[in-house]
N, C-alpha and C. Protein backbone atom coordinates (compact mmCIF):
# COMPACT_ATOMS: atom_id res chain seq x y z
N UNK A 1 -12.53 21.36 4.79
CA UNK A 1 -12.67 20.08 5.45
C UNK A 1 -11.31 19.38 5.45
N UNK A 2 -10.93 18.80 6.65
CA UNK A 2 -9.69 18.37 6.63
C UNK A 2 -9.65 16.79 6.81
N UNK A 3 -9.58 15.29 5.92
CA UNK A 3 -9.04 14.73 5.57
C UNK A 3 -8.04 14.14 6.83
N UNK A 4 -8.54 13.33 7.51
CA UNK A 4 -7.70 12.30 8.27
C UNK A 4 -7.73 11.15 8.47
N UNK A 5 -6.51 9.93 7.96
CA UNK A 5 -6.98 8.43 8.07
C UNK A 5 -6.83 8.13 9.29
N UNK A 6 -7.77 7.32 9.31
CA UNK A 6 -8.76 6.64 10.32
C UNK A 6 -7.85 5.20 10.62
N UNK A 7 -7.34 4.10 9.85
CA UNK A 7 -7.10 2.68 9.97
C UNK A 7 -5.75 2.87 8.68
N UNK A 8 -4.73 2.26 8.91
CA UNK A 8 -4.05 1.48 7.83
C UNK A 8 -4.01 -0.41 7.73
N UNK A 9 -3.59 -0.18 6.27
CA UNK A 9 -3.49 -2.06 6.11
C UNK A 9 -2.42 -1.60 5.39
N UNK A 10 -1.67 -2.76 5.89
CA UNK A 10 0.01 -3.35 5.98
C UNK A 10 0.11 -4.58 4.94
N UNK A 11 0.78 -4.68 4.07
CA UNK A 11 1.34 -5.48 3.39
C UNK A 11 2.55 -5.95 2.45
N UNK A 12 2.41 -6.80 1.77
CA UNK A 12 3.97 -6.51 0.93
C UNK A 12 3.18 -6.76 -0.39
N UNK A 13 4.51 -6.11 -1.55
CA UNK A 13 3.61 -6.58 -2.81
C UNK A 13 5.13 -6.88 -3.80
N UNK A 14 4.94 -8.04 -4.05
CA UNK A 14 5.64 -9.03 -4.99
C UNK A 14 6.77 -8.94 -3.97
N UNK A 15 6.73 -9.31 -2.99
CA UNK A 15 7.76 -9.97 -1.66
C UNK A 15 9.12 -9.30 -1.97
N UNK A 16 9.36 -7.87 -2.62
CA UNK A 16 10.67 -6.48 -2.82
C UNK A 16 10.26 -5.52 -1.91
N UNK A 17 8.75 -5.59 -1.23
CA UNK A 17 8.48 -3.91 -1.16
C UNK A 17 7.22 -4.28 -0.10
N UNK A 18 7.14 -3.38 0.47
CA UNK A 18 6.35 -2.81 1.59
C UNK A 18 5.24 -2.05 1.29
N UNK A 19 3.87 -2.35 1.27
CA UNK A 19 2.96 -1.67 1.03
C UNK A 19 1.93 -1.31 2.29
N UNK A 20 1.87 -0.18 1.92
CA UNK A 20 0.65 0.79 3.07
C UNK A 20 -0.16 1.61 2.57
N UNK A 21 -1.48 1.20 2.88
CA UNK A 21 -2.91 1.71 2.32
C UNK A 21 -3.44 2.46 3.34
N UNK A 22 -3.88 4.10 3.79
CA UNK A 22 -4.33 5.11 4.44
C UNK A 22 -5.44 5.40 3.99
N UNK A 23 -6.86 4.46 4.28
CA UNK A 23 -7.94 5.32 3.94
C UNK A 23 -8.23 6.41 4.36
N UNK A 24 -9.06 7.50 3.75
CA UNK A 24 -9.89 8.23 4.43
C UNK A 24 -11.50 8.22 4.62
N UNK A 25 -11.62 9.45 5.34
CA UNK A 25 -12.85 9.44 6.00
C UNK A 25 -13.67 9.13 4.32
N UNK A 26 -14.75 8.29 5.00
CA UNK A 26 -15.95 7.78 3.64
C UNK A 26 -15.48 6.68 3.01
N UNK A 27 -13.61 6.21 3.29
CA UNK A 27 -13.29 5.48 2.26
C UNK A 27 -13.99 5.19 0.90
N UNK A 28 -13.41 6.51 0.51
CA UNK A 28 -14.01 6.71 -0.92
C UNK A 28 -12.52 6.52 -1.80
N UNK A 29 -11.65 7.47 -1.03
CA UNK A 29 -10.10 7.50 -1.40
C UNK A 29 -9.37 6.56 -0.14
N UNK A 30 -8.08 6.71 -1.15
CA UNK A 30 -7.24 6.60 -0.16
C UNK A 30 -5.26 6.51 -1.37
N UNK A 31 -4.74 6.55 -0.02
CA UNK A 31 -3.45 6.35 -0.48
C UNK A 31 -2.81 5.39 -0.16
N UNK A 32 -1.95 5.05 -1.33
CA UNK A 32 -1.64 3.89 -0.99
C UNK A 32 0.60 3.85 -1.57
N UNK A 33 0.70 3.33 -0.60
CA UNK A 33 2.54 3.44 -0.77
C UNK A 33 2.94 2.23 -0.95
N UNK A 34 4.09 2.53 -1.57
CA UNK A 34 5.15 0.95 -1.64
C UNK A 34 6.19 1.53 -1.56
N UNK A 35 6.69 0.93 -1.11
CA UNK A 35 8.34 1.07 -0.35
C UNK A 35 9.35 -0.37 -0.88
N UNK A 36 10.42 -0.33 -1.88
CA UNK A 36 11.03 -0.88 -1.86
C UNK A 36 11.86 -1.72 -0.44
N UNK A 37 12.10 -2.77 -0.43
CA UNK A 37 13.08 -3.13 0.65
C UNK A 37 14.14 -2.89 0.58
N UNK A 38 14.79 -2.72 -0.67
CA UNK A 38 16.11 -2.52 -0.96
C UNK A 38 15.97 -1.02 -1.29
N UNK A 39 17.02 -0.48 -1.02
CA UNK A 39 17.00 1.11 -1.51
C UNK A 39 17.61 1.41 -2.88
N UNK A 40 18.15 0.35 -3.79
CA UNK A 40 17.89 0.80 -5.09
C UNK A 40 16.75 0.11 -5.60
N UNK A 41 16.03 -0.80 -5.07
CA UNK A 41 14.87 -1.95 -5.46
C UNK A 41 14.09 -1.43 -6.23
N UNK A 42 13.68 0.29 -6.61
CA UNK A 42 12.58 0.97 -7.06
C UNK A 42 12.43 0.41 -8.54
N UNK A 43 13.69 0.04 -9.10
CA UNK A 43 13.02 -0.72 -10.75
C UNK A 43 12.75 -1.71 -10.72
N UNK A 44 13.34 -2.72 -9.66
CA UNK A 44 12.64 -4.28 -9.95
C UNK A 44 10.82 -3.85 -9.57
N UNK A 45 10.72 -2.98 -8.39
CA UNK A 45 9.41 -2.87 -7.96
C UNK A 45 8.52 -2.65 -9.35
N UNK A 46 8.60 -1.62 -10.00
CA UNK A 46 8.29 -1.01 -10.83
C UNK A 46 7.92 -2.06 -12.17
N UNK A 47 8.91 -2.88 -11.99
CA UNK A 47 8.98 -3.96 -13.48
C UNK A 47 7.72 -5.04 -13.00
N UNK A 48 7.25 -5.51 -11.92
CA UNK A 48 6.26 -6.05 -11.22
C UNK A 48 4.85 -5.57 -10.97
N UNK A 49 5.07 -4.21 -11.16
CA UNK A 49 4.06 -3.17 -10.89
C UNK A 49 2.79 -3.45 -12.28
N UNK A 50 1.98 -4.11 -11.81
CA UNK A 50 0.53 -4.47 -12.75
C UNK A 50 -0.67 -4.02 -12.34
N UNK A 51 -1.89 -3.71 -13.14
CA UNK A 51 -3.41 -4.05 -12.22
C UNK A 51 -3.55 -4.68 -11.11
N UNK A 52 -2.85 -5.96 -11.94
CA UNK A 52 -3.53 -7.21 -11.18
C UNK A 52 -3.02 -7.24 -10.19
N UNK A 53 -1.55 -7.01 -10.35
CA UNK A 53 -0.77 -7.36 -9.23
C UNK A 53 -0.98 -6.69 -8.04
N UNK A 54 -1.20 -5.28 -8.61
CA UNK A 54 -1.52 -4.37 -7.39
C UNK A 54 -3.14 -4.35 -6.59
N UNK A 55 -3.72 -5.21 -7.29
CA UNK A 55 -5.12 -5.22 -6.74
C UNK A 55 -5.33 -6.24 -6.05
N UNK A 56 -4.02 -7.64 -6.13
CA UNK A 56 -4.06 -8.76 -5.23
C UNK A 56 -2.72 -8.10 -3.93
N UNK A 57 -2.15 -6.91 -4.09
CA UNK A 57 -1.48 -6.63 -2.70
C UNK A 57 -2.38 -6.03 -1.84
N UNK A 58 -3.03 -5.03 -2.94
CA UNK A 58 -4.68 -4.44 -1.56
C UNK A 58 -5.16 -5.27 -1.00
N UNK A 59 -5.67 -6.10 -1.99
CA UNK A 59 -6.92 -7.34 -1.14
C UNK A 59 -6.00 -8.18 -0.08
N UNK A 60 -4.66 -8.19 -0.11
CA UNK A 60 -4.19 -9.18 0.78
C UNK A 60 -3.57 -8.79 2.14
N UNK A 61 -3.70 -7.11 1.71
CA UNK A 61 -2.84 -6.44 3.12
C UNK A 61 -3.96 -6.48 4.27
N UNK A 62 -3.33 -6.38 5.70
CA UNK A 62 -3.66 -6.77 6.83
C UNK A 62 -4.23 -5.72 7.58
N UNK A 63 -5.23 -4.95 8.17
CA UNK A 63 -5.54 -3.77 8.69
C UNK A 63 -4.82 -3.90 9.63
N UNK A 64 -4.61 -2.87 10.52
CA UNK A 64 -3.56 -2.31 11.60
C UNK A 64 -4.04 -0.89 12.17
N UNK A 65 -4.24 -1.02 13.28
CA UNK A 65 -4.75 0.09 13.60
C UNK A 65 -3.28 1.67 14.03
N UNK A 66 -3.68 2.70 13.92
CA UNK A 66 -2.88 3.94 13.91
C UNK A 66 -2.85 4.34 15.08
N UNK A 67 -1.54 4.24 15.48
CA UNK A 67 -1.23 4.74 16.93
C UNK A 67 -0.25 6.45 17.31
């Protein structure tokens, strides 16, 4: 069975980094990325990087549909 997302949501998380959430089919899973803005930014990201924090960038990112 092959696994293809359907919708992404777009957001930022702690206003360094770029976040993108790829459900898949059932949205049971999914993946989810952060992207520094800065290209050495990966330790400030990292030093920010919480539960909480990361569970108020999901809930706040924006769906966007896949073109």
């Amino acid at each position: 069975m092959r696994l293809r997302p359907r919708a992404i949501a777009l957001g930022w998380f702690a206003s360094a980094a770029q976040l993108g959430i790829l459900p898949f089919r059932g949205k049971d899973i999914a993946l989810v990325v952060i992207v520094p803005d800065d290209p050495d930014g990966l330790s400030a990201v990292e030093a920010q990087l919480s539960g909480p924090a990361l569970t108020s960038a999901i809930a706040a990112a924006q769906p966007s549909t896949m073109r």
